[in-house]
N, C-alpha and C. Protein backbone atom coordinates (compact mmCIF):
# COMPACT_ATOMS: atom_id res chain seq x y z
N UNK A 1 0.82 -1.19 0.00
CA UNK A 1 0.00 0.00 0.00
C UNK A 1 0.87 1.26 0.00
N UNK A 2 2.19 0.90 0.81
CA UNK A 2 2.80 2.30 1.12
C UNK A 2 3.75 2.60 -0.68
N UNK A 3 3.84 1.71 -1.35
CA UNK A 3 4.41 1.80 -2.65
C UNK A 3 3.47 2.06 -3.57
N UNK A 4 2.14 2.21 -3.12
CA UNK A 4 0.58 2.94 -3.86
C UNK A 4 0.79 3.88 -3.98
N UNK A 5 0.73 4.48 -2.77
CA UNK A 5 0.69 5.81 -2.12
C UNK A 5 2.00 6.43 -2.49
N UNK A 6 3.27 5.91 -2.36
CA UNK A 6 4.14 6.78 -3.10
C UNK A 6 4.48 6.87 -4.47
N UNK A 7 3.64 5.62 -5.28
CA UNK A 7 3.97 5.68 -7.13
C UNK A 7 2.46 7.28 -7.23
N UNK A 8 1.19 6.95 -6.50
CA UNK A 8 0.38 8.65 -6.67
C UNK A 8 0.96 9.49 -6.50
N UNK A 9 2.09 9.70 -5.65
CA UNK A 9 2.56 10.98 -5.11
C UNK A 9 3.32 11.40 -6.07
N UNK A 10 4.46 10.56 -6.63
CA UNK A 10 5.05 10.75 -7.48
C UNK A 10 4.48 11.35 -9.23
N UNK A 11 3.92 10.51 -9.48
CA UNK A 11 3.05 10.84 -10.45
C UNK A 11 2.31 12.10 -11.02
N UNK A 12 1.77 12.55 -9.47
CA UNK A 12 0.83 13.49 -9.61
C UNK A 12 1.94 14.58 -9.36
N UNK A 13 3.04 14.77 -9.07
CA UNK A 13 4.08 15.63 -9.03
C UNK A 13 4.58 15.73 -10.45
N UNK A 14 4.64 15.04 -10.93
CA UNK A 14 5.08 15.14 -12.68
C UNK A 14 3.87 15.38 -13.39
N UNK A 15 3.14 15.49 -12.92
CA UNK A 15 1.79 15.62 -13.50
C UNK A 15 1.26 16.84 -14.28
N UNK A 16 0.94 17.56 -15.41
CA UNK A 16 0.09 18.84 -15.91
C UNK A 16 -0.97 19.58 -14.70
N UNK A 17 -0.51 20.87 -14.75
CA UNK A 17 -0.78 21.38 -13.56
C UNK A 17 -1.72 22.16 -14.49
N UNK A 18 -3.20 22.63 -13.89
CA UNK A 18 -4.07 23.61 -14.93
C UNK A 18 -4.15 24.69 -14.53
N UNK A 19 -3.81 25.56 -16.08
CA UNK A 19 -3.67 27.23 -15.82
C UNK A 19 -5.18 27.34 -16.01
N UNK A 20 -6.25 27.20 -16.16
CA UNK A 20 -7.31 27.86 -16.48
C UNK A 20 -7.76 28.58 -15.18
N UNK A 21 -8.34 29.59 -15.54
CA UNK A 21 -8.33 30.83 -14.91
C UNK A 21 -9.00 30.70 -13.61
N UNK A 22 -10.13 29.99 -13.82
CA UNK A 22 -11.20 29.17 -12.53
C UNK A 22 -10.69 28.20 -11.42
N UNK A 23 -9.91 27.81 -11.72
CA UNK A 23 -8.99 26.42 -11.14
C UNK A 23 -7.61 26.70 -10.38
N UNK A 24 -6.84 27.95 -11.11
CA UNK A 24 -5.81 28.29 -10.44
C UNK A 24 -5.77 29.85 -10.36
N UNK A 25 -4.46 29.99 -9.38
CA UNK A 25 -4.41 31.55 -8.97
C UNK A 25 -3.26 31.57 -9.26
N UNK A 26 -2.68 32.69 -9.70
CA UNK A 26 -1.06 32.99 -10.06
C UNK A 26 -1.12 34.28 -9.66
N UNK A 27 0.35 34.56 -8.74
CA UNK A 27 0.71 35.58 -8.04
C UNK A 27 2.09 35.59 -8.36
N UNK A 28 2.41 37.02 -8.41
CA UNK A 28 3.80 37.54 -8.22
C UNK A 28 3.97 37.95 -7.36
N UNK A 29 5.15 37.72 -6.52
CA UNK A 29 5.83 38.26 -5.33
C UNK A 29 7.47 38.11 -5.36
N UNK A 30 8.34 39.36 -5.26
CA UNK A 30 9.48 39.01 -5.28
C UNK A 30 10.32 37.92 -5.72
N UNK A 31 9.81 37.79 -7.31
CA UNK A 31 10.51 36.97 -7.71
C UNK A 31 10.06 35.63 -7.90
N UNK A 32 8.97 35.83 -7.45
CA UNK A 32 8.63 34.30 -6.91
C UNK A 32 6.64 34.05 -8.03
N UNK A 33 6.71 33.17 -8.55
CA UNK A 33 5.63 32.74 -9.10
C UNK A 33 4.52 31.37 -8.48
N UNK A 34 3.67 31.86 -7.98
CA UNK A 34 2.31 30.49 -7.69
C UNK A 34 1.60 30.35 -8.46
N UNK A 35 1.64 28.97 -8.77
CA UNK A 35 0.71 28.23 -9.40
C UNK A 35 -0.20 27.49 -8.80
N UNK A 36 -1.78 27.36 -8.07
CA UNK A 36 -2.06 26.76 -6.97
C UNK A 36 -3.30 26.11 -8.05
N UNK A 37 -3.63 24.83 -7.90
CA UNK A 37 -4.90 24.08 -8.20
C UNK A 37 -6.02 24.59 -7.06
N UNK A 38 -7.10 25.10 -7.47
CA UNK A 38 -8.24 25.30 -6.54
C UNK A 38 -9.23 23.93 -6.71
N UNK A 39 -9.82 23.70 -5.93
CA UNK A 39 -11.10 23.18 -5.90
C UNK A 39 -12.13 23.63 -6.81
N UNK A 40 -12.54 22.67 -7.74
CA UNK A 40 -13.56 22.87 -8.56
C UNK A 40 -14.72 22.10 -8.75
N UNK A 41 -15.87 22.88 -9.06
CA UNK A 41 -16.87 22.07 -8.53
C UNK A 41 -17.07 20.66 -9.86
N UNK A 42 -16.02 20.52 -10.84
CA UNK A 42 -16.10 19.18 -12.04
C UNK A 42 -15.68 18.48 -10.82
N UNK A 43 -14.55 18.45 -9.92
CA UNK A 43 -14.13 17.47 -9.13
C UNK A 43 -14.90 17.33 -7.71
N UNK A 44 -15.92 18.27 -7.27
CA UNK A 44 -16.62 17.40 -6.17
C UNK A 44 -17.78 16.78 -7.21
N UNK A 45 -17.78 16.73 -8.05
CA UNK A 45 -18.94 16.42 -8.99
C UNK A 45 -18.40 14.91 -9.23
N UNK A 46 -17.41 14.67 -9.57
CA UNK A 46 -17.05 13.30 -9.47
C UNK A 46 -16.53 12.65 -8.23
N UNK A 47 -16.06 13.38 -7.53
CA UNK A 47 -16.11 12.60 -5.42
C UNK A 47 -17.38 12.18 -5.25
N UNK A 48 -18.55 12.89 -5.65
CA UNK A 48 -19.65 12.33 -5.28
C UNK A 48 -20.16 11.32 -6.10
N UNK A 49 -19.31 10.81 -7.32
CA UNK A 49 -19.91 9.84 -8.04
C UNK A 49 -18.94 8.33 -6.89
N UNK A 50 -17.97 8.71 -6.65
CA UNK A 50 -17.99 7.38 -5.40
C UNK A 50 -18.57 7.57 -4.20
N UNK A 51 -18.63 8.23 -3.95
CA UNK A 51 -19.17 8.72 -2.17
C UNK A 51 -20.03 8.22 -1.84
N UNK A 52 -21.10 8.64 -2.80
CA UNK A 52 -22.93 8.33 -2.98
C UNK A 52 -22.84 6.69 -2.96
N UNK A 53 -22.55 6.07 -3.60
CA UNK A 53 -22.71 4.99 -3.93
C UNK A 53 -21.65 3.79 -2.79
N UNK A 54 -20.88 4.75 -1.97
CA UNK A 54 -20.53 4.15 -1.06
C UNK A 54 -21.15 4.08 0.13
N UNK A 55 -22.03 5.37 0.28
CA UNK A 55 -23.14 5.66 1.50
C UNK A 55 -23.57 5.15 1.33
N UNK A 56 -24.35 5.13 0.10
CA UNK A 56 -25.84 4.04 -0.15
C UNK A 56 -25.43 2.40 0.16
N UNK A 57 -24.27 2.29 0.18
CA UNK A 57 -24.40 0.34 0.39
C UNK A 57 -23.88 0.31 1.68
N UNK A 58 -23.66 1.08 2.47
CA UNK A 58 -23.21 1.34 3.82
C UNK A 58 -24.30 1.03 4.61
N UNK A 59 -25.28 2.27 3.87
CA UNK A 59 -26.73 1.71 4.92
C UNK A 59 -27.65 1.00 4.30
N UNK A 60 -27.49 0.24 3.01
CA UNK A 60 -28.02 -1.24 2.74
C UNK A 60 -27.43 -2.12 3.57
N UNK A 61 -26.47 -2.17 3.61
CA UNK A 61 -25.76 -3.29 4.68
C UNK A 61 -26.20 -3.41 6.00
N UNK A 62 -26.41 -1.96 6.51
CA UNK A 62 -27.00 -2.04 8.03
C UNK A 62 -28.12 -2.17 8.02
N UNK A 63 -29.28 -1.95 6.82
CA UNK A 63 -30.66 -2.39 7.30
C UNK A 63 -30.91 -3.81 6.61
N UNK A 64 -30.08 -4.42 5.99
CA UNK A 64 -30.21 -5.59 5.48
C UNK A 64 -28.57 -6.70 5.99
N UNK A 65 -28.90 -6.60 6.87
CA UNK A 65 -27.18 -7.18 7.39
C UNK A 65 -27.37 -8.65 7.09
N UNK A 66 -26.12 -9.05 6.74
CA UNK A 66 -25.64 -10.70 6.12
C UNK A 66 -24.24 -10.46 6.43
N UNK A 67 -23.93 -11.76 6.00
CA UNK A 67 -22.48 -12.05 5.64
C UNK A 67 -21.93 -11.73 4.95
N UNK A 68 -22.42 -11.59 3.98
CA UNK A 68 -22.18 -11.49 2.05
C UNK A 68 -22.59 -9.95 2.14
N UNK A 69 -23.25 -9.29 2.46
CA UNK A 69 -23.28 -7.68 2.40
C UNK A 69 -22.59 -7.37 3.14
N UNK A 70 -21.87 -8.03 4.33
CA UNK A 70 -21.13 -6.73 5.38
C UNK A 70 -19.82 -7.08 4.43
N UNK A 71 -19.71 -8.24 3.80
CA UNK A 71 -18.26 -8.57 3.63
C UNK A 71 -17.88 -7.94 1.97
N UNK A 72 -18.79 -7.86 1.28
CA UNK A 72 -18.54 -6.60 -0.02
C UNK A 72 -18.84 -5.09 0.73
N UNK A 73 -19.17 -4.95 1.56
CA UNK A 73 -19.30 -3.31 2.50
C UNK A 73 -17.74 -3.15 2.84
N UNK A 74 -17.06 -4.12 3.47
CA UNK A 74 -16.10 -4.13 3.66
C UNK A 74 -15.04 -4.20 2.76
N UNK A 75 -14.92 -4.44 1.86
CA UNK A 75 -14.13 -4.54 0.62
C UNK A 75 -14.08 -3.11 0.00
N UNK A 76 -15.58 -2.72 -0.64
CA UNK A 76 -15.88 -2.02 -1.79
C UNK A 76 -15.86 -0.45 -0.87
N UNK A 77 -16.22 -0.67 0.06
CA UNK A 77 -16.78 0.71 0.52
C UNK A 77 -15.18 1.79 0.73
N UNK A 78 -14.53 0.94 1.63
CA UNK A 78 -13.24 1.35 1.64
C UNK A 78 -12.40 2.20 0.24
N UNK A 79 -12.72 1.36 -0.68
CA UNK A 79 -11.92 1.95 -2.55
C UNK A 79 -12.36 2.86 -2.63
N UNK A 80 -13.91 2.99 -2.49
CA UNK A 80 -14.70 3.70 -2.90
C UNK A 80 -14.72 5.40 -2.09
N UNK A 81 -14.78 5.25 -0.82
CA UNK A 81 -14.35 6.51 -0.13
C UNK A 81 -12.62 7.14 -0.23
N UNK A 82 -11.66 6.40 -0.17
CA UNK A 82 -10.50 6.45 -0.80
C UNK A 82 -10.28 7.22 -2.00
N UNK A 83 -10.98 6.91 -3.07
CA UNK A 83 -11.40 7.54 -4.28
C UNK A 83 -12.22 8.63 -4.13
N UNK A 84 -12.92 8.98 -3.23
CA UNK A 84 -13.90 10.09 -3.25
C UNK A 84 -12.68 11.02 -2.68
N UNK A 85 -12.67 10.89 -1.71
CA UNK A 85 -11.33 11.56 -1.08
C UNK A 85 -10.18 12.04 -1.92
N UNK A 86 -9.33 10.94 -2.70
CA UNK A 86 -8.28 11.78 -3.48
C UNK A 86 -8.82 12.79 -4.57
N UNK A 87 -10.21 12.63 -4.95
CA UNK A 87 -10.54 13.58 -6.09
C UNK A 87 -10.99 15.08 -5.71
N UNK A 88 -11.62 15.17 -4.09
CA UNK A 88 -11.96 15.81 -3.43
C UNK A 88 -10.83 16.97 -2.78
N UNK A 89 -10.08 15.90 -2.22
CA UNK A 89 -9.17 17.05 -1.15
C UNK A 89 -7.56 17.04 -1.80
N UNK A 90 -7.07 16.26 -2.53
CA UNK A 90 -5.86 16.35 -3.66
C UNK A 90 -5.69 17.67 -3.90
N UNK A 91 -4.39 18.65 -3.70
CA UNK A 91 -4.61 20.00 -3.99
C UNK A 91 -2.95 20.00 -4.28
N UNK A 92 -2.89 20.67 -5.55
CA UNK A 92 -1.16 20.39 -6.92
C UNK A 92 -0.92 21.68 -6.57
N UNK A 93 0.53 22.21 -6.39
CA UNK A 93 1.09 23.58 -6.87
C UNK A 93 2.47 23.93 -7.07
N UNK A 94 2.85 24.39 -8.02
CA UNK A 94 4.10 24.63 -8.40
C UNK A 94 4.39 26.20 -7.65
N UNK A 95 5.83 26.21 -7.54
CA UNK A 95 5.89 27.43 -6.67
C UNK A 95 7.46 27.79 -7.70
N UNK A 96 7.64 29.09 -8.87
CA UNK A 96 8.66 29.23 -9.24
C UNK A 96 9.59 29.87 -8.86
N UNK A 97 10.51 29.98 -8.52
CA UNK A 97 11.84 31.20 -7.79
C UNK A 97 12.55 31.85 -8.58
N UNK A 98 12.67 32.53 -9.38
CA UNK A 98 13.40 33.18 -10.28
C UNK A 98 14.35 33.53 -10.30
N UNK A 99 14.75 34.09 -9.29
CA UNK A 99 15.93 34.78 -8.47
C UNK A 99 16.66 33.30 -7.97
N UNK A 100 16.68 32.50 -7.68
CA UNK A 100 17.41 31.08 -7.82
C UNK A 100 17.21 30.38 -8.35
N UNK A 101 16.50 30.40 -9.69
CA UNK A 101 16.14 29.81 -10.74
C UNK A 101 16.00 27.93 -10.35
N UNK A 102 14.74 27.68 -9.23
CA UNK A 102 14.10 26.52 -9.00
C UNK A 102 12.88 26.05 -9.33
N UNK A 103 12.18 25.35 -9.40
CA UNK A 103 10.63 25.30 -9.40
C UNK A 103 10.88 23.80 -8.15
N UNK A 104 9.45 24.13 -7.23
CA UNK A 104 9.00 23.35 -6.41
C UNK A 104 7.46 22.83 -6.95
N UNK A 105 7.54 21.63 -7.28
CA UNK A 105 6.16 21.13 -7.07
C UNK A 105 5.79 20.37 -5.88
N UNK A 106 4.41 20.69 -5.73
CA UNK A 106 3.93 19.98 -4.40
C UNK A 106 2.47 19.34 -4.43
N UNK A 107 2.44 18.48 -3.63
CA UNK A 107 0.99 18.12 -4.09
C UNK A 107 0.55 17.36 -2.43
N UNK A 108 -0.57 17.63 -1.67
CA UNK A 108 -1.38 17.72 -0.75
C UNK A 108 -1.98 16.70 -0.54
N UNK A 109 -2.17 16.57 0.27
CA UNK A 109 -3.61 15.85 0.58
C UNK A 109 -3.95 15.43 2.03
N UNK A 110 -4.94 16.20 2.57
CA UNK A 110 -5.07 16.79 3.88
C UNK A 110 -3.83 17.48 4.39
N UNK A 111 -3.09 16.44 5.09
CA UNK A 111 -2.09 17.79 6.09
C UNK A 111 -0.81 16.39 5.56
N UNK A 112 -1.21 15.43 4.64
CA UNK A 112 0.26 14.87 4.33
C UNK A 112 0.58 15.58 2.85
N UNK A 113 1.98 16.10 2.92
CA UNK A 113 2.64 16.86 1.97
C UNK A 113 3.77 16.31 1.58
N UNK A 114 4.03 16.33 0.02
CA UNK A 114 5.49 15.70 -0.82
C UNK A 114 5.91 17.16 -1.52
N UNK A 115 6.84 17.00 -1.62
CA UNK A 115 7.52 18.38 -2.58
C UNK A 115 8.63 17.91 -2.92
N UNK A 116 8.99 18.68 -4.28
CA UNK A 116 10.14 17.87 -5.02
C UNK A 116 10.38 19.09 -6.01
N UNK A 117 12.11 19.90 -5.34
CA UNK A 117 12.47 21.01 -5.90
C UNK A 117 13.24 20.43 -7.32
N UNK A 118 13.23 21.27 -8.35
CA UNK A 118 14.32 20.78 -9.20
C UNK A 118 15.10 22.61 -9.97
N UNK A 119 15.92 21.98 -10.12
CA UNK A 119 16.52 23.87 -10.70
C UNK A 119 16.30 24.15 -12.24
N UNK A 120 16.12 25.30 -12.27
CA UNK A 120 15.71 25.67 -13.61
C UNK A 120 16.82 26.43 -14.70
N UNK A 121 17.07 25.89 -15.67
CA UNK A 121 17.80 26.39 -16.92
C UNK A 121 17.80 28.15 -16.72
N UNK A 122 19.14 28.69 -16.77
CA UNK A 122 19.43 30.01 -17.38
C UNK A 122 18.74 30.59 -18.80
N UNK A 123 18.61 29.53 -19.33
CA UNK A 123 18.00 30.06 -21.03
C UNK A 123 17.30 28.74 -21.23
N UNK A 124 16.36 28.69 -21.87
CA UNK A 124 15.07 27.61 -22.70
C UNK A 124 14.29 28.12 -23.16
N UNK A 125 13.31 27.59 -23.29
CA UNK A 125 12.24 27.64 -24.53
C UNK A 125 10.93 27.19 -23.79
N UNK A 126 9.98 27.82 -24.03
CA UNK A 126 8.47 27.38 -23.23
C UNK A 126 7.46 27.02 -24.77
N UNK A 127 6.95 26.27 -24.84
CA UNK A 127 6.43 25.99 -25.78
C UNK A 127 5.35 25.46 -25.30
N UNK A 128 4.42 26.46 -26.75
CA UNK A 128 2.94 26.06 -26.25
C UNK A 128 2.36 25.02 -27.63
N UNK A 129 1.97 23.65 -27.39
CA UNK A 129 1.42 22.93 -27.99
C UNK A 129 -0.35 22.30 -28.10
N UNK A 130 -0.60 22.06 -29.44
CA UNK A 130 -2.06 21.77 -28.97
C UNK A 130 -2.20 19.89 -29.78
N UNK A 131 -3.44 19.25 -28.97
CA UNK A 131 -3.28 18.06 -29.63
C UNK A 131 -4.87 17.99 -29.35
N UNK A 132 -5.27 17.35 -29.35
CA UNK A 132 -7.14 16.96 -29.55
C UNK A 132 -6.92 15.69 -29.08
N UNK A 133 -8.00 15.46 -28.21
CA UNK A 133 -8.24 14.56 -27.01
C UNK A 133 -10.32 13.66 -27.75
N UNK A 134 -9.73 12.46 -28.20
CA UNK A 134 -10.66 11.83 -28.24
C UNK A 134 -12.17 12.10 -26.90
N UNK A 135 -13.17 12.23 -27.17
CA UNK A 135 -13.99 11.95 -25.91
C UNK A 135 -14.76 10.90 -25.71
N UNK A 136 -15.89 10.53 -24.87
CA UNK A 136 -16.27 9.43 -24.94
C UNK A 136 -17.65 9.57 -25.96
N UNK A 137 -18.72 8.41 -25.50
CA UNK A 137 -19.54 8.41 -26.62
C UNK A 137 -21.05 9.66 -26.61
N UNK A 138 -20.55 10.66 -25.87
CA UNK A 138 -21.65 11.70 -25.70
C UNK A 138 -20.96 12.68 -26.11
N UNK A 139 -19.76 12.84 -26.28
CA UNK A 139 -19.22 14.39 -26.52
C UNK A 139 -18.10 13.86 -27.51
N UNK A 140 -17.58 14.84 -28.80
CA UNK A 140 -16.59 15.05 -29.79
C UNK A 140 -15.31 14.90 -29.45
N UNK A 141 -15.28 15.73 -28.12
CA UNK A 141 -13.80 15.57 -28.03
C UNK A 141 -13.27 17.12 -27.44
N UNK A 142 -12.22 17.16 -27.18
CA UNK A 142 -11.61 18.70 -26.46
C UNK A 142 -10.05 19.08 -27.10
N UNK A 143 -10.03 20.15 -27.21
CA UNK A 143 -8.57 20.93 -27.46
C UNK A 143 -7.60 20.79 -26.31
N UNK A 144 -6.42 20.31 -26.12
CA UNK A 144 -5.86 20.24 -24.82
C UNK A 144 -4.55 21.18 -25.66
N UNK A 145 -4.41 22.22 -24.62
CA UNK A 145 -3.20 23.25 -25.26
C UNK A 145 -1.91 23.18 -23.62
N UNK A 146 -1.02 22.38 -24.14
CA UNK A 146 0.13 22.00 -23.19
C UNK A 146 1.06 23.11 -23.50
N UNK A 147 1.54 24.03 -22.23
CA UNK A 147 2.77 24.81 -22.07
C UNK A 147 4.03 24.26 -21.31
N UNK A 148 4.99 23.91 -21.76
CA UNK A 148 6.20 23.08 -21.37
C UNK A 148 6.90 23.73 -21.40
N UNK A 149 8.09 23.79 -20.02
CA UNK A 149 9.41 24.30 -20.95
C UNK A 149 10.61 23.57 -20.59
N UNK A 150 11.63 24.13 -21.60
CA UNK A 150 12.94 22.98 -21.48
C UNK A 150 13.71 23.82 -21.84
N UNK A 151 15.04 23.30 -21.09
CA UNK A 151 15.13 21.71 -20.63
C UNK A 151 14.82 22.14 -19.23
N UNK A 152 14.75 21.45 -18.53
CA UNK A 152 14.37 21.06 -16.92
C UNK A 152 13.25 20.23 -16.92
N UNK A 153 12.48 20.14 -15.70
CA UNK A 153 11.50 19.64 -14.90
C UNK A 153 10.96 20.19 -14.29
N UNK A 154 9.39 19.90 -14.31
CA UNK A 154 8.20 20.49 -13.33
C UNK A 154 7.76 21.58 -13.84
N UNK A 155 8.28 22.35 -15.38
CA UNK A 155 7.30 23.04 -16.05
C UNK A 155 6.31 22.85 -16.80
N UNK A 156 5.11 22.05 -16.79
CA UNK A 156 4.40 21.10 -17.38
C UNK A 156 2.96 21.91 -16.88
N UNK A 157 2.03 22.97 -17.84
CA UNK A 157 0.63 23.44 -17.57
C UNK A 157 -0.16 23.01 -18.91
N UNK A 158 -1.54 22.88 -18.42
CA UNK A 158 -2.41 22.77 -19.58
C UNK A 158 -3.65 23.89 -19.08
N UNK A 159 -4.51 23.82 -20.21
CA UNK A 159 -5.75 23.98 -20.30
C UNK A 159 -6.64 23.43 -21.34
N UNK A 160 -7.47 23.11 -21.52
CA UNK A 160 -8.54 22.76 -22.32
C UNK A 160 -9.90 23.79 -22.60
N UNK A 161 -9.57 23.60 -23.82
CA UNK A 161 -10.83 24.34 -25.02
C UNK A 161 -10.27 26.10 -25.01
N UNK A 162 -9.07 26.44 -24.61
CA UNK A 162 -8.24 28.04 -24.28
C UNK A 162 -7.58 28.22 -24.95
N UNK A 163 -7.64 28.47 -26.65
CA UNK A 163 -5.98 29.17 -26.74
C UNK A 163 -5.27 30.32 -26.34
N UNK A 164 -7.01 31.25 -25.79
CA UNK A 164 -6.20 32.51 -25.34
C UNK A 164 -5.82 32.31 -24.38
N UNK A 165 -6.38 31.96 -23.31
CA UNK A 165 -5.77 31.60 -21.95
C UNK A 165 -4.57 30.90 -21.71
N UNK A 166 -4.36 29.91 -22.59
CA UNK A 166 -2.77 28.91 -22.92
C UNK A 166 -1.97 30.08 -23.49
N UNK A 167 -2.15 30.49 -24.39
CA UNK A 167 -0.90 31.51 -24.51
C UNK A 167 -0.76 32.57 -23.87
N UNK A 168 -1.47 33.45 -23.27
CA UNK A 168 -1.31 33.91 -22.26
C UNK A 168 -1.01 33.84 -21.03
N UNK A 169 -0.60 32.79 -20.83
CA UNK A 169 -0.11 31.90 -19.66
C UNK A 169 1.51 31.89 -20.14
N UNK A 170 1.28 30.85 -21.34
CA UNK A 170 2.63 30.51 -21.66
C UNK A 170 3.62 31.88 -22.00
N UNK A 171 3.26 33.17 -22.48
CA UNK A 171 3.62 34.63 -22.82
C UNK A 171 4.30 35.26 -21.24
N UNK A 172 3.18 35.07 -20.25
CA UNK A 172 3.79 35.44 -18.56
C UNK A 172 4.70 34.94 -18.43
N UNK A 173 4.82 33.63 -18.68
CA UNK A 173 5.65 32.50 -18.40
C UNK A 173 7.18 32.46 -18.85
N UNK A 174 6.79 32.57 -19.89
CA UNK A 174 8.06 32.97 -20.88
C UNK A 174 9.08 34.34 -20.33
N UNK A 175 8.07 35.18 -20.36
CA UNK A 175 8.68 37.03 -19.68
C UNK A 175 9.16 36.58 -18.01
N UNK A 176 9.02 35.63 -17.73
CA UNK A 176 9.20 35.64 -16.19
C UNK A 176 10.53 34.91 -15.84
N UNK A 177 10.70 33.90 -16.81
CA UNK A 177 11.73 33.37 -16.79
C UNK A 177 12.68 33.88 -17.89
N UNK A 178 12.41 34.67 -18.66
CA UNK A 178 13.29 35.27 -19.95
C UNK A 178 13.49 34.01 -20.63
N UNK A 179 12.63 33.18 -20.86
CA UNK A 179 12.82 31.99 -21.81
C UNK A 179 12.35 32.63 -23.35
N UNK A 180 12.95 31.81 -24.31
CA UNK A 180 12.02 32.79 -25.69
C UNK A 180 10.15 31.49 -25.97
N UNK A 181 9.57 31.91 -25.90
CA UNK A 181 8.36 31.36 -26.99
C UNK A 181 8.09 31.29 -27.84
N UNK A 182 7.79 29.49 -27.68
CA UNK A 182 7.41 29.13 -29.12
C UNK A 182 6.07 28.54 -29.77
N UNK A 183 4.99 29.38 -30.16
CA UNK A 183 4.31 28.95 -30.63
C UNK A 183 3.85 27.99 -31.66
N UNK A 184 3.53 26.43 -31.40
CA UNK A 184 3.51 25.13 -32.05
C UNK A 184 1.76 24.90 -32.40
N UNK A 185 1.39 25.98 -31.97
CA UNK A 185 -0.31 25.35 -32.12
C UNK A 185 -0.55 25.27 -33.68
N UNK A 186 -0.81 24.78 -34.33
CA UNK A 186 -1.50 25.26 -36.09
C UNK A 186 -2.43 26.23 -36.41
N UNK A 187 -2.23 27.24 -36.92
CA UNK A 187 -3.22 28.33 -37.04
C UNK A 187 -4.51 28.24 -37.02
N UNK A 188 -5.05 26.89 -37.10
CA UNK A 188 -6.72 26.66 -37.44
C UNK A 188 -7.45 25.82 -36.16
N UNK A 189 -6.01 26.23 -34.96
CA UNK A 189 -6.88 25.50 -33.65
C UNK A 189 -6.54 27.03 -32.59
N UNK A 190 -6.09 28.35 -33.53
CA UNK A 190 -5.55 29.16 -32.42
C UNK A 190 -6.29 29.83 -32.17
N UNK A 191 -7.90 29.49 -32.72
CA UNK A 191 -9.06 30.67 -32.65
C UNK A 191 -10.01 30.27 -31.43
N UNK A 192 -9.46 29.49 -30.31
CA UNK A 192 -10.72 28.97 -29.47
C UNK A 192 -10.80 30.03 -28.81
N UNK A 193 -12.38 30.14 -28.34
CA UNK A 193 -12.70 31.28 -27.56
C UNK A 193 -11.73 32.81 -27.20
């Protein structure tokens, strides 16, 4: 379990952090850049797609008690709140230093915390890319516009269905670190909203 818990931690530290405007806050202070994931209501919207369904067999079990119901209560219910939980209270943020040219990512969950500094290139390149994301069988599909930069680690933002917002992100981004930008999107996906 404890090699669960540290392949998520890890993961979600390398993970695309989202610039969209609703979701995160970015501040300047001496040098220093935040990137913070907020709470959004798409993700208590899916905590409650396990939650619910873990309550509900919680108190099937107690007004219909067996063997065979306490002992899938016991199994299922556990994953299931586990999962409500990481989608719920999981909270990502990159923190940049300019002036010692580091980035810290960190990623939460309740009051246990991982962080993992890495140092950042004198000169690179931030590049903003777009690729199209299959969807499932009710919706077309989404624009995912990735801002990266290199070489290093832990500069990794997205947004979806934004090109203004992605390049305007990636443009701050660029001026903050004096990296140059490079725009990779194809002219006929740079008109979203």
């Amino acid at each position: 379990m404890n090699r669960l818990i540290a392949r998520f931690f890890n993961e979600g530290l390398d993970a695309s952090l989202s610039v969209a405007s609703k979701e995160t806050v970015i501040q300047e202070q001496n040098g220093t850049l935040y990137i913070t994931s907020k709470q959004s209501s798409m993700r208590c919207y899916f905590a409650a797609l396990f939650a619910l369904p873990c309550l509900y067999y919680l108190y099937y079990s107690f007004t219909h008690p067996g063997i065979t119901t306490v002992a899938i209560a016991l199994i299922v219910c556990p994953i299931l709140m586990f999962t409500a939980l990481l989608l719920w209270r999981v909270e990502a943020s990159k923190v940049i230093y300019n002036k010692q040219r580091l980035i810290t990512s960190r990623l939460r969950f309740f009051s246990y915390m991982k962080e993992v500094t890495e140092p950042l290139a004198m000169n690179g390149t931030i590049a903003l890319t777009w690729r199209w994301e299959a969807g499932g069988s009710e919706t077309t599909g989404f624009n995912v516009y990735t801002i990266t930069g290199t070489p290093g680690k832990g500069l990794l933002f997205s947004t979806l269905n934004n090109y203004v917002e992605a390049r305007a992100f990636a443009e701050r981004l660029a001026i903050f670190l004096g990296f140059t930008l490079e725009d990779r999107v194809p002219p006929e996906h740079r008109n979203d909203r």
